[in-house]
Each structure stands twice: as C-alpha cells, then as structure tokens.
PDB file of N, CA and C in Angstrom:
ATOM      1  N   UNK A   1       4.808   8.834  24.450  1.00  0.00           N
ATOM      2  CA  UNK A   1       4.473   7.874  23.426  1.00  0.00           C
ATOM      3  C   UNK A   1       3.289   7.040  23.914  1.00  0.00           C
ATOM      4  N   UNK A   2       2.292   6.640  23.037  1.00  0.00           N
ATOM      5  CA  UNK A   2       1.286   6.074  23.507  1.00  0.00           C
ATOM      6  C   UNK A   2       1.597   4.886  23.329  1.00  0.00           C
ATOM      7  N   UNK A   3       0.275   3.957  23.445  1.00  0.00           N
ATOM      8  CA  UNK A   3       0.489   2.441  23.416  1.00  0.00           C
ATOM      9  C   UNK A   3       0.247   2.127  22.444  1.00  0.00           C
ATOM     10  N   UNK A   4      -0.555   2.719  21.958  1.00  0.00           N
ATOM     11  CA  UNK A   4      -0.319   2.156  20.260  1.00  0.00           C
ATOM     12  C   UNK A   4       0.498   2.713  19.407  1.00  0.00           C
ATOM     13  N   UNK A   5       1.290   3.798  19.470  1.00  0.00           N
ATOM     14  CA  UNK A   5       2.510   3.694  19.058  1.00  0.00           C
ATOM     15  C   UNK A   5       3.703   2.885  19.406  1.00  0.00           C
ATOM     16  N   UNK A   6       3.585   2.157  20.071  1.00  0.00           N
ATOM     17  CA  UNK A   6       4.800   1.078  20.989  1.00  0.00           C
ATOM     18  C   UNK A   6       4.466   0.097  19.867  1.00  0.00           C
ATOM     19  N   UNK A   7       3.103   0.094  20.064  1.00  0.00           N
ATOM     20  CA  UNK A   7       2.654  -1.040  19.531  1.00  0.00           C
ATOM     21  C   UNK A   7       3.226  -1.442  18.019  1.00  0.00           C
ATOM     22  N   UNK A   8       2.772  -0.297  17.528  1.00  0.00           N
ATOM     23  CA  UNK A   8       3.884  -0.351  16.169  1.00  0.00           C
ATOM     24  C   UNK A   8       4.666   0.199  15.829  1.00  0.00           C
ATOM     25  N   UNK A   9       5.501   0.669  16.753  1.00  0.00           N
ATOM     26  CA  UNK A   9       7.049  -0.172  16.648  1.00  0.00           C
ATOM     27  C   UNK A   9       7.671  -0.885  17.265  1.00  0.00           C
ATOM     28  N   UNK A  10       6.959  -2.164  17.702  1.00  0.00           N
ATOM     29  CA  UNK A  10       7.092  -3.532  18.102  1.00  0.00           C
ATOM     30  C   UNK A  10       6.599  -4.268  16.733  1.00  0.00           C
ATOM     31  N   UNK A  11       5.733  -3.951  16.126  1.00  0.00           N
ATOM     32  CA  UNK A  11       5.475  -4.435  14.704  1.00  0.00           C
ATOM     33  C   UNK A  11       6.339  -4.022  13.511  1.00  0.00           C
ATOM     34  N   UNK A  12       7.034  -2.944  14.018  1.00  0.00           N
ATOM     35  CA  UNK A  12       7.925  -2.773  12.537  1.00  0.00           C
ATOM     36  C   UNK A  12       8.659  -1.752  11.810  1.00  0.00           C
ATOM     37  N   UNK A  13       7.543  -0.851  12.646  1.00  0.00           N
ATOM     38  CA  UNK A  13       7.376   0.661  12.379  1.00  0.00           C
ATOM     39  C   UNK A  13       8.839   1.136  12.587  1.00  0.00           C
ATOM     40  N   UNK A  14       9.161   2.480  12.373  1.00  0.00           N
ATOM     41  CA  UNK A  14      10.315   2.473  12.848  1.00  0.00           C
ATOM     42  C   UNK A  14       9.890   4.290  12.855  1.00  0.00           C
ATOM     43  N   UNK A  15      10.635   4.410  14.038  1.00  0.00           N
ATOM     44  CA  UNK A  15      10.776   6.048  14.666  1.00  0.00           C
ATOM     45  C   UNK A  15      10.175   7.275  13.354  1.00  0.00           C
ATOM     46  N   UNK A  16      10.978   7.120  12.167  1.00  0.00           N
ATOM     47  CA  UNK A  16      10.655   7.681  11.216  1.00  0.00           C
ATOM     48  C   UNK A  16       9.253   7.653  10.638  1.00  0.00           C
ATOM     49  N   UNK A  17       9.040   6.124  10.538  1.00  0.00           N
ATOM     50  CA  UNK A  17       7.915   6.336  10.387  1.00  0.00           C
ATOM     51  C   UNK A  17       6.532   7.088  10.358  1.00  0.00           C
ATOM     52  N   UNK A  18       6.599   6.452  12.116  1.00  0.00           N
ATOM     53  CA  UNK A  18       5.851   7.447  12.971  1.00  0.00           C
ATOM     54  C   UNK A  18       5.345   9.242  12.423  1.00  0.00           C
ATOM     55  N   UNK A  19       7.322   9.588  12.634  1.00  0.00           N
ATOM     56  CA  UNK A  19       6.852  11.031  12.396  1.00  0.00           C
ATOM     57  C   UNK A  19       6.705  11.344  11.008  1.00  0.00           C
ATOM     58  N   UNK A  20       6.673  10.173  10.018  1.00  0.00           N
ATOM     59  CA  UNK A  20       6.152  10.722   8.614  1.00  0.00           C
ATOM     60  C   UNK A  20       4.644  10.827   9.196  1.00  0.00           C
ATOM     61  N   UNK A  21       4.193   9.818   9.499  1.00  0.00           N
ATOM     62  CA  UNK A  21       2.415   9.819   9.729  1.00  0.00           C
ATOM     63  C   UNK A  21       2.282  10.867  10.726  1.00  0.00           C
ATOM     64  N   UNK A  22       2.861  11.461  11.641  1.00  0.00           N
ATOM     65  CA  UNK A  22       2.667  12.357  12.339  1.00  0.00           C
ATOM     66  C   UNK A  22       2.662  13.789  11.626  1.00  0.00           C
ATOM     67  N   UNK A  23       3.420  13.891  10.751  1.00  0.00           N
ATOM     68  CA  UNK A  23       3.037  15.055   9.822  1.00  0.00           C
ATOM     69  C   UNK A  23       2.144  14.920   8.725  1.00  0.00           C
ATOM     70  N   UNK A  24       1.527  13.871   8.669  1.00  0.00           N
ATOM     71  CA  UNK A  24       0.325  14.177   8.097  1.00  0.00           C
ATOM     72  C   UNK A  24      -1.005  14.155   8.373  1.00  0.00           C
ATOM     73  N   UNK A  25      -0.406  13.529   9.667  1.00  0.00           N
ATOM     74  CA  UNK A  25      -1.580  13.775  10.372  1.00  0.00           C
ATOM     75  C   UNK A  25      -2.249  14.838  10.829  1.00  0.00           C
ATOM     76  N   UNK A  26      -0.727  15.911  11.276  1.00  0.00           N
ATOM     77  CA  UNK A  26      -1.058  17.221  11.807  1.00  0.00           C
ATOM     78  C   UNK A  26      -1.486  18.465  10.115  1.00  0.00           C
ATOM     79  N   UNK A  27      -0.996  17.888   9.384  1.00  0.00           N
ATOM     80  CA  UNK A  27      -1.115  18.608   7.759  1.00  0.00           C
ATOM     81  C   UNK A  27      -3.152  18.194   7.538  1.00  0.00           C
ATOM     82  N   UNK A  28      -3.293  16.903   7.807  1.00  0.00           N
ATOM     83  CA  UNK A  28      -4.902  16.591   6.607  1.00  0.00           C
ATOM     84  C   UNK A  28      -5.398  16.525   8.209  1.00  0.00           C
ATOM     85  N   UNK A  29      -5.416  16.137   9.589  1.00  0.00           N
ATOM     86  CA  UNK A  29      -5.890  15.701  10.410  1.00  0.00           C
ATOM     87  C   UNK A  29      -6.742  13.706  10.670  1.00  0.00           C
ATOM     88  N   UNK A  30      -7.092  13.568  11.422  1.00  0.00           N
ATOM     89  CA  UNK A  30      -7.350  12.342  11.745  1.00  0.00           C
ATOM     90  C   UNK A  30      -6.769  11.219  13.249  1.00  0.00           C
ATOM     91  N   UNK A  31      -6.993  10.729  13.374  1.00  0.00           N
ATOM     92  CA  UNK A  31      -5.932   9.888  14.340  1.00  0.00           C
ATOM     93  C   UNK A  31      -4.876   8.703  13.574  1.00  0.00           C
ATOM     94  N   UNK A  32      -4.021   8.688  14.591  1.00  0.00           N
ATOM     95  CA  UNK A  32      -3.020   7.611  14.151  1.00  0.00           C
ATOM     96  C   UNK A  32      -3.573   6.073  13.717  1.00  0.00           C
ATOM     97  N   UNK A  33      -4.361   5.840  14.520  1.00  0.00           N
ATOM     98  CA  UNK A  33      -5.349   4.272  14.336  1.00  0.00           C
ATOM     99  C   UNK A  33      -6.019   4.433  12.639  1.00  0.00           C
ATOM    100  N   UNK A  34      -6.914   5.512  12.484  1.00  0.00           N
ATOM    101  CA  UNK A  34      -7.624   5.372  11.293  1.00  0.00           C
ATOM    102  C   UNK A  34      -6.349   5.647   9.972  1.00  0.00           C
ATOM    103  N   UNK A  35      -5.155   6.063  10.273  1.00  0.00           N
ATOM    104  CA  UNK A  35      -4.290   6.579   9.460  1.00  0.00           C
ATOM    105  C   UNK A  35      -3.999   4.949   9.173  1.00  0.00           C
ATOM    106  N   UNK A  36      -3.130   3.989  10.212  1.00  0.00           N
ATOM    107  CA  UNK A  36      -2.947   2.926   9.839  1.00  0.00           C
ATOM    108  C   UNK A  36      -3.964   2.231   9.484  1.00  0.00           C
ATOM    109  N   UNK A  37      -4.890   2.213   9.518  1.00  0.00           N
ATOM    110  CA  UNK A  37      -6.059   1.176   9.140  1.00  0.00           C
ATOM    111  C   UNK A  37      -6.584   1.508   7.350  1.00  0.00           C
ATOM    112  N   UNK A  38      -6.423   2.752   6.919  1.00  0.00           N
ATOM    113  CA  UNK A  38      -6.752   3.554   5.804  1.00  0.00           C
ATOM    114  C   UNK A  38      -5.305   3.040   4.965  1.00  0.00           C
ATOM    115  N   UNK A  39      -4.414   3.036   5.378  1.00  0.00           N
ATOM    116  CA  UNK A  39      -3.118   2.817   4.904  1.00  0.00           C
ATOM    117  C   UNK A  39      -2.824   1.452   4.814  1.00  0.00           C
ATOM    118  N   UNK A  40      -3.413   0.257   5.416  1.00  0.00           N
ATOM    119  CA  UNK A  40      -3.701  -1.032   5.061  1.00  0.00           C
ATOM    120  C   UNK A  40      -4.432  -1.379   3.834  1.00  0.00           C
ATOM    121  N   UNK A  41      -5.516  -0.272   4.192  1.00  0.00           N
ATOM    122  CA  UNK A  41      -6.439  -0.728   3.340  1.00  0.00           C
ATOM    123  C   UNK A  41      -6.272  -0.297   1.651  1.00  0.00           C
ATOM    124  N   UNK A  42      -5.295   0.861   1.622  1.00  0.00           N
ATOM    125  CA  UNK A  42      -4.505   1.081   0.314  1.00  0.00           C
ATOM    126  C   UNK A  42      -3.787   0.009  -0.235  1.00  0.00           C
ATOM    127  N   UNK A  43      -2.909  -0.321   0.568  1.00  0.00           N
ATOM    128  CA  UNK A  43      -2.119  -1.232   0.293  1.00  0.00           C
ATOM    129  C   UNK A  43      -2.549  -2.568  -0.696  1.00  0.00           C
ATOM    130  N   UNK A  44      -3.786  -3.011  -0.325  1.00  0.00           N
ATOM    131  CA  UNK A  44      -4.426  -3.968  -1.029  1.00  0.00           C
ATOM    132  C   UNK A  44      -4.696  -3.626  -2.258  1.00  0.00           C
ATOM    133  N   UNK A  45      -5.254  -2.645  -2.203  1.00  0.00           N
ATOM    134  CA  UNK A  45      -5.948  -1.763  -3.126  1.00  0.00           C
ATOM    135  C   UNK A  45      -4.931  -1.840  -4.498  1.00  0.00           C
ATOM    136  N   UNK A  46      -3.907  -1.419  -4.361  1.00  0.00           N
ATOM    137  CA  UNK A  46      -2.898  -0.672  -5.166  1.00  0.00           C
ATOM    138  C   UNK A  46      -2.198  -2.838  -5.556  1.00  0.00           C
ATOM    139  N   UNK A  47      -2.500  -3.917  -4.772  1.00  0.00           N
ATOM    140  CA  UNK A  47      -1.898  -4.651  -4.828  1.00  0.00           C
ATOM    141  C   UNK A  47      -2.872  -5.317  -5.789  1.00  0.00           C
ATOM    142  N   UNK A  48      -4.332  -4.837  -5.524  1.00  0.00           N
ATOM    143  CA  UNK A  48      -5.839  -5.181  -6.627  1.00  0.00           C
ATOM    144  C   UNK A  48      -4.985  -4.830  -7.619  1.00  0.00           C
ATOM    145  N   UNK A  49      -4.911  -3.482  -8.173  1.00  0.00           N
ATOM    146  CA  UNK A  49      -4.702  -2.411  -9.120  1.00  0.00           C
ATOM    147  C   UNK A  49      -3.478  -3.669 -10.505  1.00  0.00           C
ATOM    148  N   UNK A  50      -2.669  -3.358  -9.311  1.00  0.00           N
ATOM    149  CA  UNK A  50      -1.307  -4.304 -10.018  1.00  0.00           C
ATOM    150  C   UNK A  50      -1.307  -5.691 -10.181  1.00  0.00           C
ATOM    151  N   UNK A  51      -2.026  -5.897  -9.701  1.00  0.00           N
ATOM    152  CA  UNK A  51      -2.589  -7.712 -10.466  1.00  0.00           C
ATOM    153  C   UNK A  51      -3.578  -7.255 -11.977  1.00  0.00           C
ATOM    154  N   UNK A  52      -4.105  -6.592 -11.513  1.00  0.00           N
ATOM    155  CA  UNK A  52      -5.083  -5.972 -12.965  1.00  0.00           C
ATOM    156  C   UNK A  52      -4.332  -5.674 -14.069  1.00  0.00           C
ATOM    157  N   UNK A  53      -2.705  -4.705 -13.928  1.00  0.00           N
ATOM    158  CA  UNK A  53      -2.819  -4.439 -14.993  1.00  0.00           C
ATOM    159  C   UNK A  53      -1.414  -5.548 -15.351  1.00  0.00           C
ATOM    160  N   UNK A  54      -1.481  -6.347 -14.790  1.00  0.00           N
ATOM    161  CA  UNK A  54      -0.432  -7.973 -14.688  1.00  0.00           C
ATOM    162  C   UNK A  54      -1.033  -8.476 -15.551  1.00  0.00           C
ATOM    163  N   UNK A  55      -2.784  -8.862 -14.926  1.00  0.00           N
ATOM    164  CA  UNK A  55      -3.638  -9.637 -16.373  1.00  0.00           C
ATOM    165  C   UNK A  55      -3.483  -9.112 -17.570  1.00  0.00           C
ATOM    166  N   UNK A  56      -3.754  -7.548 -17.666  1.00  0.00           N
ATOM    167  CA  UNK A  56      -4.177  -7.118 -18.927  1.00  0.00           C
ATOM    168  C   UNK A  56      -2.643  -6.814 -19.703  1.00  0.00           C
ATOM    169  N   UNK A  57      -1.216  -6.658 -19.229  1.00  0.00           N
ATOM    170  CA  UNK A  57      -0.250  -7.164 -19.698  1.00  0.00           C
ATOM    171  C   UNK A  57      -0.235  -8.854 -20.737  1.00  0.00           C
ATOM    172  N   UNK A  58      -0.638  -9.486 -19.952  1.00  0.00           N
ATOM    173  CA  UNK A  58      -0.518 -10.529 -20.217  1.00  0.00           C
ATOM    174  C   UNK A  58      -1.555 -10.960 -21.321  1.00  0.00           C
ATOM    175  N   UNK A  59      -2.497 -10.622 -21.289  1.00  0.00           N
ATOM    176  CA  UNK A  59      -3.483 -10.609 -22.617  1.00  0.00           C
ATOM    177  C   UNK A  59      -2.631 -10.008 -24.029  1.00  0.00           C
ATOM    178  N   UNK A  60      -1.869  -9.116 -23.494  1.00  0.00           N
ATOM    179  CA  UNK A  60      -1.598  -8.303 -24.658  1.00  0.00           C
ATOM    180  C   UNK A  60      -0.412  -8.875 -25.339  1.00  0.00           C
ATOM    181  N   UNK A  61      -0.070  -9.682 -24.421  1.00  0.00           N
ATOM    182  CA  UNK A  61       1.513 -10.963 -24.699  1.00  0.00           C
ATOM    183  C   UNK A  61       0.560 -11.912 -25.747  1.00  0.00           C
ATOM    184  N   UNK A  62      -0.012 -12.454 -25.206  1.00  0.00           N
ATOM    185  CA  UNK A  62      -0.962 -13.660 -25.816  1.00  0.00           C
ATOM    186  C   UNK A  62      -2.106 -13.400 -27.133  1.00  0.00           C
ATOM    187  N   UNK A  63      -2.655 -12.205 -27.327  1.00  0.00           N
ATOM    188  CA  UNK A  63      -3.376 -11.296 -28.603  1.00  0.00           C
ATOM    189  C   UNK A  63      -2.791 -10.858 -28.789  1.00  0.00           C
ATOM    190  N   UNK A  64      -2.327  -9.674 -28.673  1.00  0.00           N
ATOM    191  CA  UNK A  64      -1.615  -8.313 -29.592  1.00  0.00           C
ATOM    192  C   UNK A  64      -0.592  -8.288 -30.347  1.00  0.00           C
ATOM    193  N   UNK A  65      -0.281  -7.743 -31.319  1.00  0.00           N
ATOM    194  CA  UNK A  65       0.477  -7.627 -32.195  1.00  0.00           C
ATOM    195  C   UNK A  65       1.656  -7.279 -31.511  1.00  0.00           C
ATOM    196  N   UNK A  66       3.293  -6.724 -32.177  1.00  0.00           N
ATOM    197  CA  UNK A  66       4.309  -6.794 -31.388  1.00  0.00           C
ATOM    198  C   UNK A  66       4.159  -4.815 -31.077  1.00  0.00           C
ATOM    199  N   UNK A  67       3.726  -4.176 -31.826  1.00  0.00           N
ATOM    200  CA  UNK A  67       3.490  -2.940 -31.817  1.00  0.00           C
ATOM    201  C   UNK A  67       2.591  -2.350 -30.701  1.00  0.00           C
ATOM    202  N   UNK A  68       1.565  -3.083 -30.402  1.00  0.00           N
ATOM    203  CA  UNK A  68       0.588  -3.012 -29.476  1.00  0.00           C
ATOM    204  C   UNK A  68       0.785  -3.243 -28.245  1.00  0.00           C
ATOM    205  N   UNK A  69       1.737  -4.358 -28.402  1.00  0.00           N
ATOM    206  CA  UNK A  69       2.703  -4.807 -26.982  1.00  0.00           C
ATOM    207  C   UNK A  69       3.275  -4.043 -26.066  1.00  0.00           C
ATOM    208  N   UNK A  70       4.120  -3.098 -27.324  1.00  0.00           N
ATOM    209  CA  UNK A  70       5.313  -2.449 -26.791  1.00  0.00           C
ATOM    210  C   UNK A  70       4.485  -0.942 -25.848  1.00  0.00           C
ATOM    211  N   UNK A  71       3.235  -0.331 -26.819  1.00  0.00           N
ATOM    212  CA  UNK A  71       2.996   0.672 -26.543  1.00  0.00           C
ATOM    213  C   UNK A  71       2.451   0.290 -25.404  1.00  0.00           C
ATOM    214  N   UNK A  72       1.288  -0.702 -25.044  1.00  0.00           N
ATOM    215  CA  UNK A  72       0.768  -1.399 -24.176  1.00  0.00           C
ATOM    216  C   UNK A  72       1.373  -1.048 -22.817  1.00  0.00           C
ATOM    217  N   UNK A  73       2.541  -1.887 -22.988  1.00  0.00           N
ATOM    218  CA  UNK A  73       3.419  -2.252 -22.003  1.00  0.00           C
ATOM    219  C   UNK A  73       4.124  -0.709 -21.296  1.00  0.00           C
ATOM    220  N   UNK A  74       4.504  -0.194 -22.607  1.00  0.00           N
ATOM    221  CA  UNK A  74       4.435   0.769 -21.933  1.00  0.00           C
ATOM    222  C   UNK A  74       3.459   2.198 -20.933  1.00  0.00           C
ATOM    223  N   UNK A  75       2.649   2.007 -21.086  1.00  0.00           N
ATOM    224  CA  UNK A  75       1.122   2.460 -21.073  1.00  0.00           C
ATOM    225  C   UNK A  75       0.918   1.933 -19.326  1.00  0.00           C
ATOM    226  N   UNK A  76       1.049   0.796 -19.544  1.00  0.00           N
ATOM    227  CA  UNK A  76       0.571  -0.277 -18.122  1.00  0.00           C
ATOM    228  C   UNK A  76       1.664   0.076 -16.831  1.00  0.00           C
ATOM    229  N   UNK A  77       3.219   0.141 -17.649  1.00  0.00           N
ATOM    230  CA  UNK A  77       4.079   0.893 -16.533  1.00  0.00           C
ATOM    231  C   UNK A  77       4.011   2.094 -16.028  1.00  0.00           C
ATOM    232  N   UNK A  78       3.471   2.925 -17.109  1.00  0.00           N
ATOM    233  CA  UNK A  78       3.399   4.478 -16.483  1.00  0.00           C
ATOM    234  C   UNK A  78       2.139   4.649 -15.463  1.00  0.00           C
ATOM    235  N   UNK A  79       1.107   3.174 -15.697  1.00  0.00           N
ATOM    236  CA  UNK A  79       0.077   3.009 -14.542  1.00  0.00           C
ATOM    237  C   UNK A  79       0.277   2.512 -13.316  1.00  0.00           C
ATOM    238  N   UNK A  80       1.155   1.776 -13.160  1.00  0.00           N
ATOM    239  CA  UNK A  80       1.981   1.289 -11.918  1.00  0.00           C
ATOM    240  C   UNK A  80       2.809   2.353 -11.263  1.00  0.00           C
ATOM    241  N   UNK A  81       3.385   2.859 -11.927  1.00  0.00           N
ATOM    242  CA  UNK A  81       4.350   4.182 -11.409  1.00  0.00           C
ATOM    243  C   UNK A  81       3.194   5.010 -10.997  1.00  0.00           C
ATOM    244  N   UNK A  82       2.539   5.425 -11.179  1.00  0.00           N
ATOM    245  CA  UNK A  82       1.703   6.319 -10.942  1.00  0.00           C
ATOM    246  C   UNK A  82       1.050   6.177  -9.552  1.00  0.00           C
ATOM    247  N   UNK A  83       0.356   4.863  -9.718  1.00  0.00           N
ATOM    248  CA  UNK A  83      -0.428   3.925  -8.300  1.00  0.00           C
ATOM    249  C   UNK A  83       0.173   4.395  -7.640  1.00  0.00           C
ATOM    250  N   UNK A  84       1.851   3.658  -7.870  1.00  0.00           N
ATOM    251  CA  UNK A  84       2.687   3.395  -6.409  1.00  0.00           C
ATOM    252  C   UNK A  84       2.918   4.667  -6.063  1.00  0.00           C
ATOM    253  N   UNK A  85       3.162   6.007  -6.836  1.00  0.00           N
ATOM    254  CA  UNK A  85       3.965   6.947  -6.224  1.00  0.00           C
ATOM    255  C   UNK A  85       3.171   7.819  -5.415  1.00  0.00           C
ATOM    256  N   UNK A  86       1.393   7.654  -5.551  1.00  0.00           N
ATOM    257  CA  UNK A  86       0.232   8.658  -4.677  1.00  0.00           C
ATOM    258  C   UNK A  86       0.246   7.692  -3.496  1.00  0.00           C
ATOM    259  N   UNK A  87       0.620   6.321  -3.087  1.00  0.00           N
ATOM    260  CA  UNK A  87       1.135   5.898  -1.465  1.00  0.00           C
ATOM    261  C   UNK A  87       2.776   5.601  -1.245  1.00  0.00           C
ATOM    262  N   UNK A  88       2.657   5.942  -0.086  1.00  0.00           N
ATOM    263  CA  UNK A  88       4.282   5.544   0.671  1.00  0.00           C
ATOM    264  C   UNK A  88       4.089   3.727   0.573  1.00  0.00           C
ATOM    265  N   UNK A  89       4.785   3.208  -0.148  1.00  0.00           N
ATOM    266  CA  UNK A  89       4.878   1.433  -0.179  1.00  0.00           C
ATOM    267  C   UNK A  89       5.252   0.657   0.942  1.00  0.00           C
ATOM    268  N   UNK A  90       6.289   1.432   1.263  1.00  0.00           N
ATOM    269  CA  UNK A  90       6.920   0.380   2.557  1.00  0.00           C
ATOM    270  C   UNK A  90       5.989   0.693   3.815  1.00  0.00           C
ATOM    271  N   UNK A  91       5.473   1.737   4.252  1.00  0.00           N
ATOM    272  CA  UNK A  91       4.741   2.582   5.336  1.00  0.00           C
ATOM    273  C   UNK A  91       3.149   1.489   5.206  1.00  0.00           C
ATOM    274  N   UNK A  92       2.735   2.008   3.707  1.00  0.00           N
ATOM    275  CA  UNK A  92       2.001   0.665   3.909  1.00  0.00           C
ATOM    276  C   UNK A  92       2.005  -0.959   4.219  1.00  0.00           C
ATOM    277  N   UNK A  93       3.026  -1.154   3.316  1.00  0.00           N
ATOM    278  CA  UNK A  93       2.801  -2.276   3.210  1.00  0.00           C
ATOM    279  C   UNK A  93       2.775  -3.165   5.165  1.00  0.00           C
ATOM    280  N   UNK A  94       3.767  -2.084   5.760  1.00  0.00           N
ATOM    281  CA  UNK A  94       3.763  -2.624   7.017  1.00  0.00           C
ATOM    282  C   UNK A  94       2.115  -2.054   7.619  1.00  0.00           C
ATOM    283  N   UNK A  95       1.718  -1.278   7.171  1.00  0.00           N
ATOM    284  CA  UNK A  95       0.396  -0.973   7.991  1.00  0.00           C
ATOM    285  C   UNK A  95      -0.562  -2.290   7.583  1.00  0.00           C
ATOM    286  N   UNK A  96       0.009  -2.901   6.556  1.00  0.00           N
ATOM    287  CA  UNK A  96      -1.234  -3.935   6.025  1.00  0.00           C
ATOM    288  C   UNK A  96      -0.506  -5.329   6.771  1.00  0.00           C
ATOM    289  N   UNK A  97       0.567  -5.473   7.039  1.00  0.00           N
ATOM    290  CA  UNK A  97       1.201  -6.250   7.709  1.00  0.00           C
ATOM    291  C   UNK A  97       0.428  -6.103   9.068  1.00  0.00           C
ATOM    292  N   UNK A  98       0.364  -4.930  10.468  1.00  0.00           N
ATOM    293  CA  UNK A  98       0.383  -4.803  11.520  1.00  0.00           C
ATOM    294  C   UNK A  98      -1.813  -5.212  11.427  1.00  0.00           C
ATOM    295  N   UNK A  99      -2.022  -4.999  10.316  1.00  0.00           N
ATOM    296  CA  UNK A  99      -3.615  -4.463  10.456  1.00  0.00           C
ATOM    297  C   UNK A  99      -4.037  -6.297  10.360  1.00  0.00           C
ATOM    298  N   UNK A 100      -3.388  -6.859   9.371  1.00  0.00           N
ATOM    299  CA  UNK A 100      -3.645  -8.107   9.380  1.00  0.00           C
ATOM    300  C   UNK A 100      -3.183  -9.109  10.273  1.00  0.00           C
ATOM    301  N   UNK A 101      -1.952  -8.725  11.212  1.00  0.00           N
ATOM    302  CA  UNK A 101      -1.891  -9.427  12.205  1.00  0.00           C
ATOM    303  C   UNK A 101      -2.484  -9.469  13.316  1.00  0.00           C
ATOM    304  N   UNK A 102      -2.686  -7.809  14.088  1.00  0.00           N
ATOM    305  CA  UNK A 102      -4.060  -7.160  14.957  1.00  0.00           C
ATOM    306  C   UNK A 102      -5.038  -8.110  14.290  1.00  0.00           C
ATOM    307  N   UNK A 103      -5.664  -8.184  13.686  1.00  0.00           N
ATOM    308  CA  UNK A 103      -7.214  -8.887  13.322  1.00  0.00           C
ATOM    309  C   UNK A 103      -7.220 -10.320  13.756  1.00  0.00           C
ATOM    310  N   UNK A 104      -5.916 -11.041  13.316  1.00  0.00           N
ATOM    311  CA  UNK A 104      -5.544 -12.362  13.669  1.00  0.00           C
ATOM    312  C   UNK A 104      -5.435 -12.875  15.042  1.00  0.00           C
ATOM    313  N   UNK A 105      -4.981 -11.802  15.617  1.00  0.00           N
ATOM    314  CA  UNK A 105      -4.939 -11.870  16.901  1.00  0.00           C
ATOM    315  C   UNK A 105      -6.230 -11.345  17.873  1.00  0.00           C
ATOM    316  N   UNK A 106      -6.738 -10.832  17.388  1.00  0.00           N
ATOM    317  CA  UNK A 106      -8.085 -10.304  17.801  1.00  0.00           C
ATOM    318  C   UNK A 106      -8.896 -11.433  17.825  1.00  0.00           C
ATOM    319  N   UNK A 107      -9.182 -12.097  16.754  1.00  0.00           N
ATOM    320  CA  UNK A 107      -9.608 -13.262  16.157  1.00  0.00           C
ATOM    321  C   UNK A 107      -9.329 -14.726  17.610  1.00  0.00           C
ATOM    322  N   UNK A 108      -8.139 -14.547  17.799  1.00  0.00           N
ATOM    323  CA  UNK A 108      -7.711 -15.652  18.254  1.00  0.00           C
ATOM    324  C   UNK A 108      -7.941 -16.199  20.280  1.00  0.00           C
ATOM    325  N   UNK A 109      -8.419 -14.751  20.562  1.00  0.00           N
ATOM    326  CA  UNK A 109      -9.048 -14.290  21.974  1.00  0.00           C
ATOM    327  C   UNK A 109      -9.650 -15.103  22.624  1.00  0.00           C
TER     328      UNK A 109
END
C-alpha cells in the first residue's frame, strides 16, 4: 500500500473504495492521484449542475402554469438522476472532501 493510499484512508476512504478506483483504473488507465483529483473536481460540477436545475425549478414554481410545473418538474428530475448516476456520489463526494482539505493544508505550510 502506498502513502497516498494510507493517506486516504485516513481521510475516509474505505478499503472498498480503493479497489472500486483500482478497477478503473486498471479498465480506462491513469494514476490514483489524478483519479481523485478528477473525481473532486466532478463532484462540484454535478453540485454546479444541481443548483442550476434548483433555480430553474424554482422559476417554474413562481411563472409557470400548474401543467408546465408538473411536466417541468418532472423533466428536471430525470436530469438529476441522470447527472448523479454517470458519477459514484459518495466516492466523490469524499474525493472533494480529501482534495479540499489537502489544498487547505498545503495552504497552511
């Protein structure tokens, strides 16, 4: 085990984890570092995405008719489902956890 695998799973990670990213790593290639750092950087992404379609929900509460709403609404969920299900959530969300604390601490040297 290397040190930056210790490393995160001292941050959070957990055994499984690991060997999810380890098989995809060995499946698409890359290293473990750019995997978590790429996987942070989703995380936001998808957290952009879902504030977006939060606003444009919410427009459609405040203009739209009750018909427009419904289809709307429904429309906006099948876009969220979608986001979330092309990343692993929890895998990220801790990679955006470990990536933003590394920086903080980097920072703090």
């Amino acid at each position: 085990m290397t040190s930056f695998e210790t490393e995160l799973l001292e941050s959070g990670f957990t055994a499984k984890d690991l060997n999810y990213l380890h098989k995809n790593i060995s499946r698409y290639g890359s290293s473990l570092r750019e995997v978590v750092q790429e996987l942070g950087k989703r995380f936001v992404m998808v957290l952009s995405i879902s504030a977006g379609v939060s606003l444009v929900f919410l427009a459609l509460v405040l203009f739209a008719e009750r018909h427009n709403i419904i289809s709307g609404g429904v429309s906006l969920i099948v876009v969220l489902l979608i986001t979330w299900f092309f990343q692993p959530p929890v895998i990220s969300y801790k990679a955006w956890r470990y990536r933003k604390l590394s920086l903080s601490s980097s920072k703090g040297r």
